[in-house]
Protein backbone atom coordinates (compact mmCIF):
# COMPACT_ATOMS: atom_id res chain seq x y z
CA UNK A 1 152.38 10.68 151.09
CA UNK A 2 149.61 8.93 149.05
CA UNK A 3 146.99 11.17 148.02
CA UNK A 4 142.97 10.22 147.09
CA UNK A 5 141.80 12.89 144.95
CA UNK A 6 137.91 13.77 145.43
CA UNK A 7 136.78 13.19 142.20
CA UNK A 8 137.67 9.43 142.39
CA UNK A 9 135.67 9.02 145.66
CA UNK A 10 132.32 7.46 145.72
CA UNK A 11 131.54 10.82 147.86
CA UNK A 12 131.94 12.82 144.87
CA UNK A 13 129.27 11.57 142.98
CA UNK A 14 127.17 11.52 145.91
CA UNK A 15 127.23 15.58 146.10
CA UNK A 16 126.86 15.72 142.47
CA UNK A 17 123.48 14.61 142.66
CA UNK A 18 123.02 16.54 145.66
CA UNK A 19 124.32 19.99 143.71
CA UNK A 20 121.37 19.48 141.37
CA UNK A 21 118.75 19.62 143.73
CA UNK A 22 120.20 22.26 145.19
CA UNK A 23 121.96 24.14 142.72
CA UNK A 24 118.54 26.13 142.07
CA UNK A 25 117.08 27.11 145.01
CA UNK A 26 117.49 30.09 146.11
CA UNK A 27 118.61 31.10 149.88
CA UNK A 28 115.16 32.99 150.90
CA UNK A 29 113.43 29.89 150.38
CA UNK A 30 116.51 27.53 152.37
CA UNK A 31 115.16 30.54 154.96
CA UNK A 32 111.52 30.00 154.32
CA UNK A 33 111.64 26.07 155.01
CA UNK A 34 114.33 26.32 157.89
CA UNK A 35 113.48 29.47 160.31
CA UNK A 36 116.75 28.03 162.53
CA UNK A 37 119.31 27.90 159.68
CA UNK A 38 121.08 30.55 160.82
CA UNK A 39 122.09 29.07 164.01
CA UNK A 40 122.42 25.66 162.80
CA UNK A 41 124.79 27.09 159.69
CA UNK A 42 127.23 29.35 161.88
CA UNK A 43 130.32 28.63 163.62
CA UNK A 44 132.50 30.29 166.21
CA UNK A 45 135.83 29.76 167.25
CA UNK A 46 138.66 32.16 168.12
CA UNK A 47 137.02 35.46 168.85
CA UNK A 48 135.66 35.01 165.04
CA UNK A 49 132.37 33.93 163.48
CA UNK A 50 131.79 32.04 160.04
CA UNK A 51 128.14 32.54 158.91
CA UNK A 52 127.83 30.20 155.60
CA UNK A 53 123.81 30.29 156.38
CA UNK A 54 123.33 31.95 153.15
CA UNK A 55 125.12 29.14 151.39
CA UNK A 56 123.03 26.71 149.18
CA UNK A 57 123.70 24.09 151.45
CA UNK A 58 122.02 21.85 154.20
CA UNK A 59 122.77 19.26 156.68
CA UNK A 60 122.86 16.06 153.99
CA UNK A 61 125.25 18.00 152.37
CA UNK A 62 127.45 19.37 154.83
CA UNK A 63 127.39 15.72 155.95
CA UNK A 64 128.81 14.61 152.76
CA UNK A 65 131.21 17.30 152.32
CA UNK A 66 132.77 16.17 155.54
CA UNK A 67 133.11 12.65 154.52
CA UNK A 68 135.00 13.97 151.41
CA UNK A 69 137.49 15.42 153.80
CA UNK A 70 137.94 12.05 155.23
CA UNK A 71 137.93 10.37 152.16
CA UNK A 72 140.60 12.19 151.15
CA UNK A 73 142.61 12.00 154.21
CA UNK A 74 142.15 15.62 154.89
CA UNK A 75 143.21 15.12 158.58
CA UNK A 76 146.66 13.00 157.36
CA UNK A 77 147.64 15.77 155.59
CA UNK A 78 147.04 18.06 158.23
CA UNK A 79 149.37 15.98 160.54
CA UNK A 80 151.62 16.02 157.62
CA UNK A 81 152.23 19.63 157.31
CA UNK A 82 152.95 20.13 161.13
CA UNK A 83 155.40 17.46 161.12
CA UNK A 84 157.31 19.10 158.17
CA UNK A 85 156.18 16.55 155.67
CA UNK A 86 157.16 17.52 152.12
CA UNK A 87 152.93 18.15 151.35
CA UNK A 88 153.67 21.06 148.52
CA UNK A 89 153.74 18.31 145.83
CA UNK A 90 154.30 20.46 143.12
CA UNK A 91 158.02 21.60 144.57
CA UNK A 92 158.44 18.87 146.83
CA UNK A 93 158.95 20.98 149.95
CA UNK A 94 157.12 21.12 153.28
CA UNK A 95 154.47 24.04 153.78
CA UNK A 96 155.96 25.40 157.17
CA UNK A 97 153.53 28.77 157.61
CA UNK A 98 152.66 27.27 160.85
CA UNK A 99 156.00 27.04 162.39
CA UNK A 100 156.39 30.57 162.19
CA UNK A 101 153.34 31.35 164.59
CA UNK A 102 154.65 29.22 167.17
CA UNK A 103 155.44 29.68 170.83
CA UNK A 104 158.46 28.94 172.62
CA UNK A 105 158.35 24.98 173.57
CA UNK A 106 155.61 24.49 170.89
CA UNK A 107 158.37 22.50 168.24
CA UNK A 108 156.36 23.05 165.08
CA UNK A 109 157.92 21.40 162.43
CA UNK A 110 160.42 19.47 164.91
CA UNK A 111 163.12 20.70 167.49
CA UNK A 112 165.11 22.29 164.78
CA UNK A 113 162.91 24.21 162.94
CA UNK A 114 161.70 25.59 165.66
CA UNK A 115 164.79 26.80 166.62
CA UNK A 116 165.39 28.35 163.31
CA UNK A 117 162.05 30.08 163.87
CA UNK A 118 162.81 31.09 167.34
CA UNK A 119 166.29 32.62 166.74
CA UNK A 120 165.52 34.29 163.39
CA UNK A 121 162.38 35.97 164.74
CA UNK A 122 164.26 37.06 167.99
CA UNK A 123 166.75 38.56 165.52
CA UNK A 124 164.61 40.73 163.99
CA UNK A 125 161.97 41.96 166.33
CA UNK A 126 165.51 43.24 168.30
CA UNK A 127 166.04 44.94 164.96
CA UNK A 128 162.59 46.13 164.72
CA UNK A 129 162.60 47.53 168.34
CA UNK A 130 165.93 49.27 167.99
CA UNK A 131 164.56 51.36 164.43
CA UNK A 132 161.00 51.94 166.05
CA UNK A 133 163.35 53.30 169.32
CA UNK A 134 165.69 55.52 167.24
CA UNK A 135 168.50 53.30 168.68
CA UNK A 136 169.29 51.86 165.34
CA UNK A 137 169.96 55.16 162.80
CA UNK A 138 171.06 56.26 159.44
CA UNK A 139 174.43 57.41 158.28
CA UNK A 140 174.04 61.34 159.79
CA UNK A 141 172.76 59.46 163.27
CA UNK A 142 169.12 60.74 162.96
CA UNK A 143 166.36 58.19 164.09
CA UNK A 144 164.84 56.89 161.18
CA UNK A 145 161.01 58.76 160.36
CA UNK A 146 160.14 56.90 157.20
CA UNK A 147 160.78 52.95 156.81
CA UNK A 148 160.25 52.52 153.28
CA UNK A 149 159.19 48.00 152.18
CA UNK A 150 160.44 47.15 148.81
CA UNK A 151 159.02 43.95 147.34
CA UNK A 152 156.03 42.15 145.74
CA UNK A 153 154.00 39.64 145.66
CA UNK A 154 153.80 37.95 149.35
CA UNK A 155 156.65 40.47 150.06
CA UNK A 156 154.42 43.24 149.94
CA UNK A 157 151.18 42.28 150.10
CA UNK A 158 150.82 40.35 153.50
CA UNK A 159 152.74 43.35 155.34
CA UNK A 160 151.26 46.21 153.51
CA UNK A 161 147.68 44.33 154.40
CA UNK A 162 148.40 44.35 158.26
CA UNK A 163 149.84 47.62 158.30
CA UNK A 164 147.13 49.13 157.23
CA UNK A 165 144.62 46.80 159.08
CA UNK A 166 146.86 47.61 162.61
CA UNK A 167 147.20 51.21 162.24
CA UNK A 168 145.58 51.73 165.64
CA UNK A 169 148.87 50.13 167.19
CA UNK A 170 151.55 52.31 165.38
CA UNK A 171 151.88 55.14 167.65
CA UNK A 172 155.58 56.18 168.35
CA UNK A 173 156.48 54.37 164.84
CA UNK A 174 158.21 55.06 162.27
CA UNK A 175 156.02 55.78 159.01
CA UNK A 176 155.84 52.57 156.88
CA UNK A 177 155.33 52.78 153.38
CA UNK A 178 155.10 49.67 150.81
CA UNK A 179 156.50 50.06 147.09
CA UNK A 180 155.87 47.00 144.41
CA UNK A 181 154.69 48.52 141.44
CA UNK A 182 157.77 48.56 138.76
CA UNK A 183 155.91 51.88 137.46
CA UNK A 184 158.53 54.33 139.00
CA UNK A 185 155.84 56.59 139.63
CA UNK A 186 155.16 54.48 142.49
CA UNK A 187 158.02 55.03 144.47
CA UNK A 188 158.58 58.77 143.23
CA UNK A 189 155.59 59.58 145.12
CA UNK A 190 156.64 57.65 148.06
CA UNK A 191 160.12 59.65 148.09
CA UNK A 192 159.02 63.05 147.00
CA UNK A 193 158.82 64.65 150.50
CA UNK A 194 160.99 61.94 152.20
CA UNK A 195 164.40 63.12 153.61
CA UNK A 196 167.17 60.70 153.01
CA UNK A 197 168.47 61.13 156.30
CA UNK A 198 166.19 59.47 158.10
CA UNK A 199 164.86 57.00 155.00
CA UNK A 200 165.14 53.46 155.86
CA UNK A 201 164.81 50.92 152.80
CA UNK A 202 164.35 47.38 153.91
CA UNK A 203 164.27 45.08 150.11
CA UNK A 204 162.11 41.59 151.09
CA UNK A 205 162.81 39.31 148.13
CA UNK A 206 163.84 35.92 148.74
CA UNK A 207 166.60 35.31 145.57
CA UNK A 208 167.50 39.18 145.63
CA UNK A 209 166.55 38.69 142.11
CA UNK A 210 163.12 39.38 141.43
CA UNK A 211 163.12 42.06 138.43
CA UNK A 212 160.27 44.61 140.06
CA UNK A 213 161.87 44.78 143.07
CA UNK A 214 165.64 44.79 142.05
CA UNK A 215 164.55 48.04 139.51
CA UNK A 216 162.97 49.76 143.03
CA UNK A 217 165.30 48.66 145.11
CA UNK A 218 168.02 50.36 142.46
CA UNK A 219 165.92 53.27 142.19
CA UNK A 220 166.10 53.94 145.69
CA UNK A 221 169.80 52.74 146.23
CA UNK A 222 170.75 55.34 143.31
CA UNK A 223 168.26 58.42 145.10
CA UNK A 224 169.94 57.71 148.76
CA UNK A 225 173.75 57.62 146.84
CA UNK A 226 172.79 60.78 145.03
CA UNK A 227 171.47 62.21 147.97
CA UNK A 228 174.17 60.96 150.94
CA UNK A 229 176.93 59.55 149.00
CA UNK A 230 177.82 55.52 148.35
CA UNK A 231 179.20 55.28 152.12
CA UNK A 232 175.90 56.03 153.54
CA UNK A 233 173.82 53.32 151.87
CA UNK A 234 174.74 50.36 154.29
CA UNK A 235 172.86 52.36 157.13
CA UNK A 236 169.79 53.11 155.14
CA UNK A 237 169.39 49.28 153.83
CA UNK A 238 168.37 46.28 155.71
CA UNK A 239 167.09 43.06 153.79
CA UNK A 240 165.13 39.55 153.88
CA UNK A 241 166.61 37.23 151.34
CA UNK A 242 168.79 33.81 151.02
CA UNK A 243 170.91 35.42 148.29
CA UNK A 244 174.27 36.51 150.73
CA UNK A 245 176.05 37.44 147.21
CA UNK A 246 173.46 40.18 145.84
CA UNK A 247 173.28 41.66 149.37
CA UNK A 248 176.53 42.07 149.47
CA UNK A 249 177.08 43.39 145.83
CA UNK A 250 174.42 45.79 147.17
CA UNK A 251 175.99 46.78 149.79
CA UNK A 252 173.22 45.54 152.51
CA UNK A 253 174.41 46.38 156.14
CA UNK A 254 175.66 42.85 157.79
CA UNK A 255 173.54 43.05 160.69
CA UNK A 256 170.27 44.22 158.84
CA UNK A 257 169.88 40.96 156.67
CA UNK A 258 167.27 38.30 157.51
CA UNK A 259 166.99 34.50 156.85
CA UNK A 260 164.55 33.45 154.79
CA UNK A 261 163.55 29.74 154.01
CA UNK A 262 162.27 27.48 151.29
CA UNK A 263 159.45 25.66 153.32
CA UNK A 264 157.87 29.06 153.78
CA UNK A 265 155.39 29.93 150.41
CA UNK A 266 155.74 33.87 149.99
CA UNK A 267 151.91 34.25 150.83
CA UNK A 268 152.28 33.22 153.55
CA UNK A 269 155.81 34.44 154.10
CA UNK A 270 153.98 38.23 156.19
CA UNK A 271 154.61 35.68 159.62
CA UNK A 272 158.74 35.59 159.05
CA UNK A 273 160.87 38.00 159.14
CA UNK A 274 159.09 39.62 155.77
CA UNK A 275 157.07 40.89 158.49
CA UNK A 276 160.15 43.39 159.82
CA UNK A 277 158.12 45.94 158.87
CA UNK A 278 154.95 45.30 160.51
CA UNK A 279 157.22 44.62 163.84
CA UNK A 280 159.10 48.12 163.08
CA UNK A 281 155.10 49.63 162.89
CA UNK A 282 153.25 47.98 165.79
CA UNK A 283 156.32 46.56 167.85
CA UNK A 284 157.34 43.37 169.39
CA UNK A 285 154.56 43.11 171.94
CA UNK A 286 151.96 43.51 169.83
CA UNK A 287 153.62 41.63 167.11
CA UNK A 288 154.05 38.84 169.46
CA UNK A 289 150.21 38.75 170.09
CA UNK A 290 149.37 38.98 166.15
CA UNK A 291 151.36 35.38 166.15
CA UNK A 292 149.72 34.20 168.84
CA UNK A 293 146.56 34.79 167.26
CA UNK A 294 147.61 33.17 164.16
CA UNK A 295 148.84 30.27 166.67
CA UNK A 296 145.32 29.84 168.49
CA UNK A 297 143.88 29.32 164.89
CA UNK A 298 146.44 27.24 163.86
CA UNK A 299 145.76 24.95 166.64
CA UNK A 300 141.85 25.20 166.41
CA UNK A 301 142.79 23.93 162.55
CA UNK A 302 144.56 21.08 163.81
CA UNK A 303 142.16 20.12 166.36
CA UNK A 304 138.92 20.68 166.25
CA UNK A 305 135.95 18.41 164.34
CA UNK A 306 135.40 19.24 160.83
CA UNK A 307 132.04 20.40 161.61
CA UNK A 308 133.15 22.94 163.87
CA UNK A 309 136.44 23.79 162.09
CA UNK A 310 136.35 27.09 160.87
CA UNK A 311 139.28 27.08 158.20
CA UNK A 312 138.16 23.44 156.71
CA UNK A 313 134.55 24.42 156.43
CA UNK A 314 135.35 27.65 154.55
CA UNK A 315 137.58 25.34 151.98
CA UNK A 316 134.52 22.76 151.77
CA UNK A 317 132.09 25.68 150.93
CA UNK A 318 134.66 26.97 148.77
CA UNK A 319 134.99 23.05 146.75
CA UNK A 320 130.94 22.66 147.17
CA UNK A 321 130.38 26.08 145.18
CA UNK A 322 133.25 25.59 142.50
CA UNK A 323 132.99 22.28 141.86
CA UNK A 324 129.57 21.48 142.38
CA UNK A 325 127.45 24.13 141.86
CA UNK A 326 129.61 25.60 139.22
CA UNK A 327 130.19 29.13 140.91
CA UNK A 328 133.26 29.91 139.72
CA UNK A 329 134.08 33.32 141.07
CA UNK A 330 134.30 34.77 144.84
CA UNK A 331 134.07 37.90 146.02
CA UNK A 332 135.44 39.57 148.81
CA UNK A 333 134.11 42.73 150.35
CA UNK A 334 135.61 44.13 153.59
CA UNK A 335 133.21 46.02 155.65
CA UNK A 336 136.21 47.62 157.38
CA UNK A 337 138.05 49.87 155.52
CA UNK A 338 141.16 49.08 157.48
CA UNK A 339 140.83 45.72 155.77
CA UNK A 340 140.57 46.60 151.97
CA UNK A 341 143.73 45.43 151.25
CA UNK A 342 142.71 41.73 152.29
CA UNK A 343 141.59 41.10 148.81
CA UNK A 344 144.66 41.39 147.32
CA UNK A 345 146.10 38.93 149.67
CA UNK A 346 142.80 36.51 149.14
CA UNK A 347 143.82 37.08 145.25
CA UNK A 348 147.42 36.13 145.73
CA UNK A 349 146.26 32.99 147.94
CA UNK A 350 143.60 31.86 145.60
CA UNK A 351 146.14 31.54 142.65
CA UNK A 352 148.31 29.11 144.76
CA UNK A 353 146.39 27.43 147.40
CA UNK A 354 145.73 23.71 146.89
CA UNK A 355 144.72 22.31 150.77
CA UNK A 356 141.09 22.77 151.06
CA UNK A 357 140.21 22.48 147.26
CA UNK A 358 140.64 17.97 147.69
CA UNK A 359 141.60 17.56 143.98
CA UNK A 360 145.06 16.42 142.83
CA UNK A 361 144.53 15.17 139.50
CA UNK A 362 144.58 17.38 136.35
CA UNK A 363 141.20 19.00 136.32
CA UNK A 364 140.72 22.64 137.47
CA UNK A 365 138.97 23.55 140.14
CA UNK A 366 140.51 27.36 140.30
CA UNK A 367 138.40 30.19 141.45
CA UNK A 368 138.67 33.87 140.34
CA UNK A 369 138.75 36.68 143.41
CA UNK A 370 137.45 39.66 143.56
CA UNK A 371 136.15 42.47 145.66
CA UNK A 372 136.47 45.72 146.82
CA UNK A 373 135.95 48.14 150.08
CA UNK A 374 132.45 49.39 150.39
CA UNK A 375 133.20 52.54 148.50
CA UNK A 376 132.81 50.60 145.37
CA UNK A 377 128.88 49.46 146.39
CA UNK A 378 127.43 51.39 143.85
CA UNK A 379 129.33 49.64 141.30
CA UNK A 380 128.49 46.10 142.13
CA UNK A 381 126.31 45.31 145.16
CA UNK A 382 123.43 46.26 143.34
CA UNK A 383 124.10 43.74 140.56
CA UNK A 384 125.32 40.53 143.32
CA UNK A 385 121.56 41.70 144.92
């Protein structure tokens, strides 16, 4: 597909001249001269709302940032991904998140991706019920208490995110605990009160290969063998990888192994069957409505008008502050404690993402994330104010 990068579009230079009037005004007076730019600078779509009020922005150049989506066939691309197109340039693959957060009859992707999707996820939310139901056990037939996530990266951070952010829904669960950090101290601590008995280890790494979470995964393999003996570790590991070889080798139970594929990047990977563990936490109902959510969005960001479209005006915001006005760092600061781990996923996406940025050629236009809960305010919201 033949891409127009912004910065060769007459609507580039347009909002480059526009960034230097604006560039130095600060919001209170954007308030001052516009008591209505709250409501004319929020959005609402999905149960959500997207205030970018206190943006240095106004209507000539929200206007123009607009036309730089179509000038760079922003809406082509979208149709791209949801066909499957190959849009990830730098890899040549298609960029498939979407297809994961489909319904039944939806065809995401085409008739046989989606019945990749379908079949995988039914596969593991049965899984997923059957631990969370004590129906699926360990080696000495006890219902598993502790489901412990091995991985890193999107293998751990997406998961470990929701989790937390959906502990309301995990009564009856199993406990679910995430381990990433090559530090052993890490996992220690997660296994110094566990009993192996009822320990479930589930290793999410794509190529099986990945050296933080091949030295956990060890770790743990080695404290279950020295703990139940080598016959009991097929019953205490299940696994989400393409690499049929290592699992064996490792001695992954048959039935606990989950397909992963390469049009899925591992940020985004939490809506596959990386997301076993969130399933195992909140269970398939509620699982089923957290991709339905992610659906409804998904369509809204297919659909709807760029002035009204939630996810594209956040990336236009994001390309009007780092590219025009030179802000080159964003913070994010949950106001729900539940949600403190979203930063580290915003982190992980922000190193990656390309969509919403509209430049393809050479020049950077990378942003550095950062943030905290609130119980860092003393820190840093004074300074921001």
């Amino acid at each position: 597909m033949q891409i127009s990068p912004g910065p060769r579009t007459p609507t580039w230079a347009e909002l480059s001249s526009l960034a230097s009037r604006l560039g130095t005004t600060p919001t209170r007076e954007l308030f001052a001269r516009d008591p209505g730019r709250f409501e004319r600078f929020t959005r609402a779509a999905v149960s959500l709302q997207m205030d970018f009020s206190r943006q240095r922005i106004d209507e000539i150049v929200l206007g123009k940032l607009t036309e730089l989506a179509d000038a760079v066939k922003l809406r082509e691309r979208i149709d791209a991904m949801f066909r499957g197109e190959k849009i990830n340039l730098t890899e040549d693959r298609a960029v498939l998140h979407v297809a994961l957060r489909q319904p039944a009859g939806a065809q995401v992707g085409g008739a046989a991706i989606a019945k990749q999707v379908m079949d995988e996820r039914e596969r593991m939310l049965l899984f997923a019920e059957a631990v969370r139901a004590g129906r699926i056990v360990g080696s000495s037939r006890k219902p598993f208490k502790l489901v412990v996530n091995i991985g890193i990266g999107g293998s751990d951070l997406g998961p470990a995110m929701a989790v937390q952010a959906l502990q309301r829904f995990t009564d009856g669960a199993p406990r679910c605990e995430f381990v990433s950090n090559i530090d052993g101290n890490h996992l220690y601590d997660v296994l110094a009160a566990a009993d192996p008995e009822t320990t479930l280890f589930i290793v999410a790494s794509k190529t099986f290969v990945t050296l933080e979470t091949l030295t956990n995964a060890r770790t743990a393999r080695a404290w279950l063998k020295g703990k139940l003996g080598e016959d009991a570790v097929p019953a205490h590991f299940a696994a989400v990888s393409v690499n049929h070889e290592a699992m064996n080798e490792f001695k992954v139970h048959p039935d606990y192994r989950f397909q992963m594929w390469d049009w899925v990047g591992g940020r985004y990977s939490l809506w596959s069957s990386i997301g076993v563990s969130l399933a195992v936490a909140i269970g398939r109902e509620n699982f089923n409505r957290f991709l339905a959510g992610g659906h409804e969005m998904d369509e809204h960001f297919r659909t709807a008008p760029w002035q009204a479209n939630l996810p594209v005006l956040t990336g236009l915001v994001g390309v009007w502050n780092i590219s025009f006005l030179q802000l080159p760092t964003h913070a994010v600061l949950p106001y729900d404690e539940r949600l403190k781990r979203h930063q580290y996923e915003e982190e992980k996406r922000a190193l990656q993402i390309e969509m919403l940025k509209l430049r393809q050629d050479r020049e950077s236009a990378s942003e550095v994330v950062w943030g905290k809960a609130l119980e860092l305010a003393a820190k840093f919201f004074g300074f921001l104010h």
